[in-house]
Protein backbone atom coordinates (compact mmCIF):
# COMPACT_ATOMS: atom_id res chain seq x y z
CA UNK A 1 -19.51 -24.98 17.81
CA UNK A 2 -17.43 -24.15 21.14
CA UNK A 3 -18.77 -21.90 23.55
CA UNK A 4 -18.39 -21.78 27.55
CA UNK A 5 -20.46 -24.49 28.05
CA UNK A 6 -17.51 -26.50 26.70
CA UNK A 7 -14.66 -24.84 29.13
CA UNK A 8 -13.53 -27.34 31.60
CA UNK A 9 -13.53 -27.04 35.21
CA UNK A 10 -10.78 -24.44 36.48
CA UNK A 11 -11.10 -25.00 39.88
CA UNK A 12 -7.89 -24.31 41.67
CA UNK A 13 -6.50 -22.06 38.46
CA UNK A 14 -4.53 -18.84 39.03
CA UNK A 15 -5.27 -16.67 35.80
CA UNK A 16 -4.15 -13.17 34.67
CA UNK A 17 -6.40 -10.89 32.27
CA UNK A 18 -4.66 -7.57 31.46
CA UNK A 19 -7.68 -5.05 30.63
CA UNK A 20 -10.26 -6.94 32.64
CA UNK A 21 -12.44 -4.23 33.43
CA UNK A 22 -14.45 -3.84 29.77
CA UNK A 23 -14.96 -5.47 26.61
CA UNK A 24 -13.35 -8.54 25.57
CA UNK A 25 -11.29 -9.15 28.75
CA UNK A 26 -14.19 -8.72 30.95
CA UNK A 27 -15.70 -11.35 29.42
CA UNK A 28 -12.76 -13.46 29.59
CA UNK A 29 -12.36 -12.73 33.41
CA UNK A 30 -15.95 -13.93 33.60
CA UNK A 31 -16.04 -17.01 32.32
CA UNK A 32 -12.94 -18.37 33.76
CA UNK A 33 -14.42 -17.11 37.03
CA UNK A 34 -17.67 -18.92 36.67
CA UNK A 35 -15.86 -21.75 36.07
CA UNK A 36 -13.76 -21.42 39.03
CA UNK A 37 -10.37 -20.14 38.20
CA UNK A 38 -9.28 -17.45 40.45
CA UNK A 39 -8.97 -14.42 38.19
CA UNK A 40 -6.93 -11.50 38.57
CA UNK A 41 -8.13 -8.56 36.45
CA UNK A 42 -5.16 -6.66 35.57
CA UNK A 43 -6.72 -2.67 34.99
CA UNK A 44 -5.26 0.49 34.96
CA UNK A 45 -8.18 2.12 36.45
CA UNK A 46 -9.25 1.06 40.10
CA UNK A 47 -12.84 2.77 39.90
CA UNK A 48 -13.30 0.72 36.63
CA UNK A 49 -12.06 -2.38 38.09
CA UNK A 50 -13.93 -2.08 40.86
CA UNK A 51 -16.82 -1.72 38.97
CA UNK A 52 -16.00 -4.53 36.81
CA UNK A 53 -15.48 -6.94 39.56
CA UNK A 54 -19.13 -6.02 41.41
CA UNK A 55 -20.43 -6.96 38.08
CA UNK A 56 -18.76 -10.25 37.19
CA UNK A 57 -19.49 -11.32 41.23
CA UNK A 58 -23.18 -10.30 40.95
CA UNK A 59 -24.13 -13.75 39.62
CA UNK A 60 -22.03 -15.66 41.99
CA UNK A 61 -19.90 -18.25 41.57
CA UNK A 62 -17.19 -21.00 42.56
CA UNK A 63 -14.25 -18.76 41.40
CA UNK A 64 -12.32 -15.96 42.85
CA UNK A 65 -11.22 -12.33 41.54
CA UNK A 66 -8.84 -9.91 42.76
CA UNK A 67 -7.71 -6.48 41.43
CA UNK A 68 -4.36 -6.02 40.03
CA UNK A 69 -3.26 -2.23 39.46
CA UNK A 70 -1.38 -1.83 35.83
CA UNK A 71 -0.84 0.47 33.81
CA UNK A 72 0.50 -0.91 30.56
CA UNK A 73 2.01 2.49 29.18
CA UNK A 74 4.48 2.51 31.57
CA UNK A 75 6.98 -0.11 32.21
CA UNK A 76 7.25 0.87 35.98
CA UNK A 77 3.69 -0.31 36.75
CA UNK A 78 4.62 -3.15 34.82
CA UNK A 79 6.97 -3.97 36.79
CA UNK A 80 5.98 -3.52 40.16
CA UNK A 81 2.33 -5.41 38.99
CA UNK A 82 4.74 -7.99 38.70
CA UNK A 83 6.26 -7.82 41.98
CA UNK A 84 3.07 -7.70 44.14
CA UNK A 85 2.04 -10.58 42.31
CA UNK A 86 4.82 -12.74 43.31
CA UNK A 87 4.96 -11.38 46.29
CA UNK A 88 1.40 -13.15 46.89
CA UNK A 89 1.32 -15.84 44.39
CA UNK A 90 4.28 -18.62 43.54
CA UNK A 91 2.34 -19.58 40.44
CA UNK A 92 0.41 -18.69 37.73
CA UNK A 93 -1.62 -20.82 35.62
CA UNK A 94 -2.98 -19.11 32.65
CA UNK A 95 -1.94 -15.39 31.42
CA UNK A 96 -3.89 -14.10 29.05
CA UNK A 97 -2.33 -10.63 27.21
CA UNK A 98 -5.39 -9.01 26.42
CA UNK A 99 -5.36 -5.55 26.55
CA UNK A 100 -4.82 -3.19 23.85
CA UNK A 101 -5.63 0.68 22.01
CA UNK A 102 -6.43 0.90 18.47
CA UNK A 103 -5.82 4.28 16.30
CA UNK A 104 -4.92 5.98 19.46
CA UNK A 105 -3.77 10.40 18.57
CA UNK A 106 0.16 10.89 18.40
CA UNK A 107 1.12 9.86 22.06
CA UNK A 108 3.97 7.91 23.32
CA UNK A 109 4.31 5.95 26.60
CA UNK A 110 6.25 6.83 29.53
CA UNK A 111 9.56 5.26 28.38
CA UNK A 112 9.01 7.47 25.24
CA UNK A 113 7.77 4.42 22.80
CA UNK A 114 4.97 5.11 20.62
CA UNK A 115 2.16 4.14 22.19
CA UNK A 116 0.52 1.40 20.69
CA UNK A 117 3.48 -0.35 20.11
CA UNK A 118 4.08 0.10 23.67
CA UNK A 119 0.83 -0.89 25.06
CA UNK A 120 0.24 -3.52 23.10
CA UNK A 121 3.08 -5.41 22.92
CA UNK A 122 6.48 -4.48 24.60
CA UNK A 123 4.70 -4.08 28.39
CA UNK A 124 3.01 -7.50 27.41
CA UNK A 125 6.83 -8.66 26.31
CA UNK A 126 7.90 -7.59 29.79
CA UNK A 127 4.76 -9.00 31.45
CA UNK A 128 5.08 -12.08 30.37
CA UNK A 129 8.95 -12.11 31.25
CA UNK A 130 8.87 -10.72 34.73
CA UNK A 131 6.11 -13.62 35.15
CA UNK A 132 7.83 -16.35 33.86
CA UNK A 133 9.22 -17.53 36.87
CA UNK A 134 5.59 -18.53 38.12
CA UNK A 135 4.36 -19.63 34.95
CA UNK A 136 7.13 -22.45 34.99
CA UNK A 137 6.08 -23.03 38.56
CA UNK A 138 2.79 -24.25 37.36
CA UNK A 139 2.07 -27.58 35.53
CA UNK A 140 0.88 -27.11 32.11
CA UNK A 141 0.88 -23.05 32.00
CA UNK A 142 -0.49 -21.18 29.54
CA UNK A 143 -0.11 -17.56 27.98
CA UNK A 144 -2.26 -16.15 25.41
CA UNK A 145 -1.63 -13.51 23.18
CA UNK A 146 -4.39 -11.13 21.75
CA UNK A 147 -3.60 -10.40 17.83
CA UNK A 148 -5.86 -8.87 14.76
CA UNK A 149 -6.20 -9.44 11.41
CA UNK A 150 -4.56 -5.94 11.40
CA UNK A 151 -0.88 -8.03 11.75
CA UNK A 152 -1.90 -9.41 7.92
CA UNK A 153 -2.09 -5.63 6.75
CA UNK A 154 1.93 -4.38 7.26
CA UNK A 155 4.82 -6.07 5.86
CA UNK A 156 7.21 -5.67 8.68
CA UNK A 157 7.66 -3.81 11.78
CA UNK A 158 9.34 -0.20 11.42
CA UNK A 159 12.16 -0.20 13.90
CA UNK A 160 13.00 3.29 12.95
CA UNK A 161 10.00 4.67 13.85
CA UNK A 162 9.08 3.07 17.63
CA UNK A 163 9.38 6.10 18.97
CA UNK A 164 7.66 8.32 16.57
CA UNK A 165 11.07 9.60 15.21
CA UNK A 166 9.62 9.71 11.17
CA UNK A 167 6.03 10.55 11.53
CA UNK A 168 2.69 9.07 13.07
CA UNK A 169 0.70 6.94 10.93
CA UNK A 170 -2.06 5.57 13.68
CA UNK A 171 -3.00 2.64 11.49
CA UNK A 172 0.25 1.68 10.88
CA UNK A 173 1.57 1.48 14.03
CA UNK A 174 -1.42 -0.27 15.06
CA UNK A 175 -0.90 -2.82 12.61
CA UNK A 176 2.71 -3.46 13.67
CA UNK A 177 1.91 -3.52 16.78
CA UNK A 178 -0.36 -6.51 16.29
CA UNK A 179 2.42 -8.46 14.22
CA UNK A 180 4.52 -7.94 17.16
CA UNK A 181 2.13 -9.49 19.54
CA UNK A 182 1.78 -12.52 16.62
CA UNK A 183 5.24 -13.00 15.92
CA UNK A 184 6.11 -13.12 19.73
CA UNK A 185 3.72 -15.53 20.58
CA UNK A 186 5.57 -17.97 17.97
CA UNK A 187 8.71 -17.09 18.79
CA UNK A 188 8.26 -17.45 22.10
CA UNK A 189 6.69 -20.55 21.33
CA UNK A 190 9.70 -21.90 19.31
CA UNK A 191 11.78 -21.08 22.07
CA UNK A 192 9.81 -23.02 24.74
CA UNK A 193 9.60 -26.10 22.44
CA UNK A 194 14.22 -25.89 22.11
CA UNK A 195 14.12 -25.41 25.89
CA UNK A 196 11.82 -28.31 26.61
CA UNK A 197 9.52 -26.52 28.52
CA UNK A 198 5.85 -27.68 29.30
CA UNK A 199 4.23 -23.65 28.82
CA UNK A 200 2.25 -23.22 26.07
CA UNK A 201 2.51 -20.15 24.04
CA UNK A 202 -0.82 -19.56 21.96
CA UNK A 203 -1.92 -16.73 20.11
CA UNK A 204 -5.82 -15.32 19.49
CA UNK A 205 -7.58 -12.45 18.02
CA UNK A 206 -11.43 -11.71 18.41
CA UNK A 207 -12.41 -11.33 14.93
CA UNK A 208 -14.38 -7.66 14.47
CA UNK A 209 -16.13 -6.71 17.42
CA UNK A 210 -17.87 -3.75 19.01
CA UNK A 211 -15.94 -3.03 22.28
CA UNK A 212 -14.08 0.11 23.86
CA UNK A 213 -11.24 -0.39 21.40
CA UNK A 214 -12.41 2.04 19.39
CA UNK A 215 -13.45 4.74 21.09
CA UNK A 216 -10.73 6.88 19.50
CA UNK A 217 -12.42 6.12 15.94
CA UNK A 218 -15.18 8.65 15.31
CA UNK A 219 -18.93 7.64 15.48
CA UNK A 220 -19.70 7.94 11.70
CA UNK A 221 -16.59 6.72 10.49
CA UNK A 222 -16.54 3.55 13.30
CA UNK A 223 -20.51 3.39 11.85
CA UNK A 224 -19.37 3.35 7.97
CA UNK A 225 -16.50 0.80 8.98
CA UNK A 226 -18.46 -1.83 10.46
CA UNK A 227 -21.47 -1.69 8.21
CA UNK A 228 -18.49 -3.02 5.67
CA UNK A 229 -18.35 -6.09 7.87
CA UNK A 230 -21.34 -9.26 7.27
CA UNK A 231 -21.46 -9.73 11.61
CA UNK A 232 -20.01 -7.80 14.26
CA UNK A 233 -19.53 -9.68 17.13
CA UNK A 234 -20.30 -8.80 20.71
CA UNK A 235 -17.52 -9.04 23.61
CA UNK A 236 -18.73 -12.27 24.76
CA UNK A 237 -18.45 -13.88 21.43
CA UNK A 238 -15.18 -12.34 20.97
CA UNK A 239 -13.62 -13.71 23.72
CA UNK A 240 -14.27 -17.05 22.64
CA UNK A 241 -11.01 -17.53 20.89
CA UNK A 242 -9.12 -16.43 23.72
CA UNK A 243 -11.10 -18.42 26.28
CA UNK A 244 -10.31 -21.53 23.90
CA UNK A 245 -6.83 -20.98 23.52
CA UNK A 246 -7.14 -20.55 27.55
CA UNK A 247 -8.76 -23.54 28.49
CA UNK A 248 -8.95 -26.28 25.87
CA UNK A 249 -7.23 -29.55 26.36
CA UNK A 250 -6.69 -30.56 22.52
CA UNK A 251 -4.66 -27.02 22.13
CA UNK A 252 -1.22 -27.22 21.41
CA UNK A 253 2.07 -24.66 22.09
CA UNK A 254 2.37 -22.37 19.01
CA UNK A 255 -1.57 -22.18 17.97
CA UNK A 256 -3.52 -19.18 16.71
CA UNK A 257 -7.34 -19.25 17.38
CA UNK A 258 -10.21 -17.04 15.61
CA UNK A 259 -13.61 -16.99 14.64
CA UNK A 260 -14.37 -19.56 11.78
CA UNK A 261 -16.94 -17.55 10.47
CA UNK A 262 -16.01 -15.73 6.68
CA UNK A 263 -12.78 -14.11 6.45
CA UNK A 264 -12.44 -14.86 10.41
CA UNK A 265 -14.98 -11.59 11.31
CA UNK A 266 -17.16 -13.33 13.50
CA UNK A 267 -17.95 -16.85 14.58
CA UNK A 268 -16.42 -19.83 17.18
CA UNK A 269 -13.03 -20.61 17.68
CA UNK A 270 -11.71 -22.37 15.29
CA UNK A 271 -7.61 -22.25 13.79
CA UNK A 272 -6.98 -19.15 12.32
CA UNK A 273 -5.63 -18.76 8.64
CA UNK A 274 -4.14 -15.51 9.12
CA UNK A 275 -0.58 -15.74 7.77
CA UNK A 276 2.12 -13.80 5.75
CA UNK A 277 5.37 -13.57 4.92
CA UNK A 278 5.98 -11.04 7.39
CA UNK A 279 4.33 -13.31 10.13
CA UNK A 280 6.72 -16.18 9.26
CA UNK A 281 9.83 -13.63 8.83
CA UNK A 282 12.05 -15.10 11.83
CA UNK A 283 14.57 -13.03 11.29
CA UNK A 284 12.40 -10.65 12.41
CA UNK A 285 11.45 -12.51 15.49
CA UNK A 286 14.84 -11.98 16.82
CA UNK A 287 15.17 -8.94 15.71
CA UNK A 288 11.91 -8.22 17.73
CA UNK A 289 12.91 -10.65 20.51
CA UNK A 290 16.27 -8.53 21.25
CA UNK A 291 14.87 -4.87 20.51
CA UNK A 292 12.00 -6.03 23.37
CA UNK A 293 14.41 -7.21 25.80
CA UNK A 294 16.59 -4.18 25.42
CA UNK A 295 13.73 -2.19 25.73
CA UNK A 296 12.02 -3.08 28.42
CA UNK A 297 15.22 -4.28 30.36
CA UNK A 298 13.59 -7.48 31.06
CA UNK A 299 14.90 -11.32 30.22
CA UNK A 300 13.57 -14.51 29.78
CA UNK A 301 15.29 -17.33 31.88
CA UNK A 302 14.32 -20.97 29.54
């Protein structure tokens, strides 16, 4: 049974958490604080950082945190996130893609993509590229991917629809969105393995827990949902499998972490057994691979 009493020492780590002011990533920020990383928490919303931050410092510790303005539905913040941080930093040790919406209303992000798909996955996509310069800087990096169980649920992405141009199905595109973020963490690992590069590329998901990811799901229905599940986890549980997948020396390049508990809802990180065809489908990974590069106008340099 892993927990943070198992994390090594990060002393001397430089780690990114995208949506480090609540839930999950808070946690994550937390922990690899305590244990001495320096921790940027990557938020859209300065109050809420700021907030967050007091909070995780309350207790004290070794570690350091800063704030990092970014706003994941638009590429522009993206982007110039990107640029402060190398502007201060030449390396970066562990970046961990955490943030994400769930069953968000019909919206689309700046660049016009639907939302979800946006957020969750092509501003990660262009995250992780505008970063990679400073990840290779670093011995060992890694970067961690946040999934669901929700990528098992859709047999393929819908390219014709990114941008809302058939109809809004919210769990849908949720769903894709997730098999993005899974199929680009082993892509991108398969690419770092042909290019002989020490980064690891590992992917996570949470299992079912209680957080501000669903706050667009109405209170009975969210009530009804999870009284379908045999645990619900709380955040701090739930970032186990990230904080694993983070941290642990016996992972390897191309993992996926999740709870071990029944059917992966809840537990301690343990290999995940989440797979499907549609997963595996690497045709689709390059089809993915070049419709996020095009997209976001951003390249990876092996």
């Amino acid at each position: 049974m892993w927990t943070i009493n198992n994390m090594p020492d990060q002393s001397g780590k430089l780690a990114i958490v995208t949506g480090a002011n609540t839930g999950i990533g808070k946690e994550t920020a937390k922990a690899l604080y305590d244990k001495g990383a320096t921790v940027i928490l990557a938020c859209r919303d300065s109050k809420k950082a700021q907030a967050a931050l007091e909070e995780i410092v309350s207790d004290g510790s070794k570690g350091r945190l800063e704030i990092g303005m970014l706003d994941l539905s638009d590429l522009e913040s993206v982007r110039n996130f990107a640029q402060a941080f190398k502007a201060r930093h030449d390396k970066l040790d562990i970046l961990i893609n955490n943030a994400g919406i769930m069953l968000t209303p019909e919206a689309k992000t700046k660049q016009g993509f639907e939302l979800q798909f946006g957020v969750n996955f092509l501003s990660h996509f262009a995250l992780t590229a505008l970063l990679f310069p400073t990840l290779k800087a670093a011995a060992n990096a890694r970067v961690v991917t946040l999934t669901s169980g929700a990528a098992t649920l859709t047999n393929g992405i819908d390219f014709g629809n990114l941008r809302i141009e058939t109809g809004y199905d919210s769990q849908k595109a949720y769903n894709d969105s997730k098999l993005a973020d899974l199929q680009f963490a082993y892509d991108f690992h398969r690419r770092l393995r042909q290019s002989g590069s020490h980064i690891l590329s590992v992917a996570a998901h949470p299992g079912v827990v209680h957080t501000d990811l669903q706050r667009h799901i109405p209170t009975k229905i969210l009530r009804e949902a999870f009284s379908k599940f045999p645990q619900v986890s709380e955040p701090w549980q739930g970032a186990l499998p990230s904080l694993f997948a983070a941290t642990e020396p016996s992972v390897e390049s191309g993992d996926f972490y999740g709870p071990d508990g029944a059917s992966e809802f809840s537990g301690y990180p343990a290999k995940s057994k989440h797979d499907s065809d549609a997963i595996r489908d690497q045709n689709q990974w390059k089809k993915l691979w070049d419709f996020a590069e095009s997209a976001t106008s951003t390249h990876f340099e092996f």
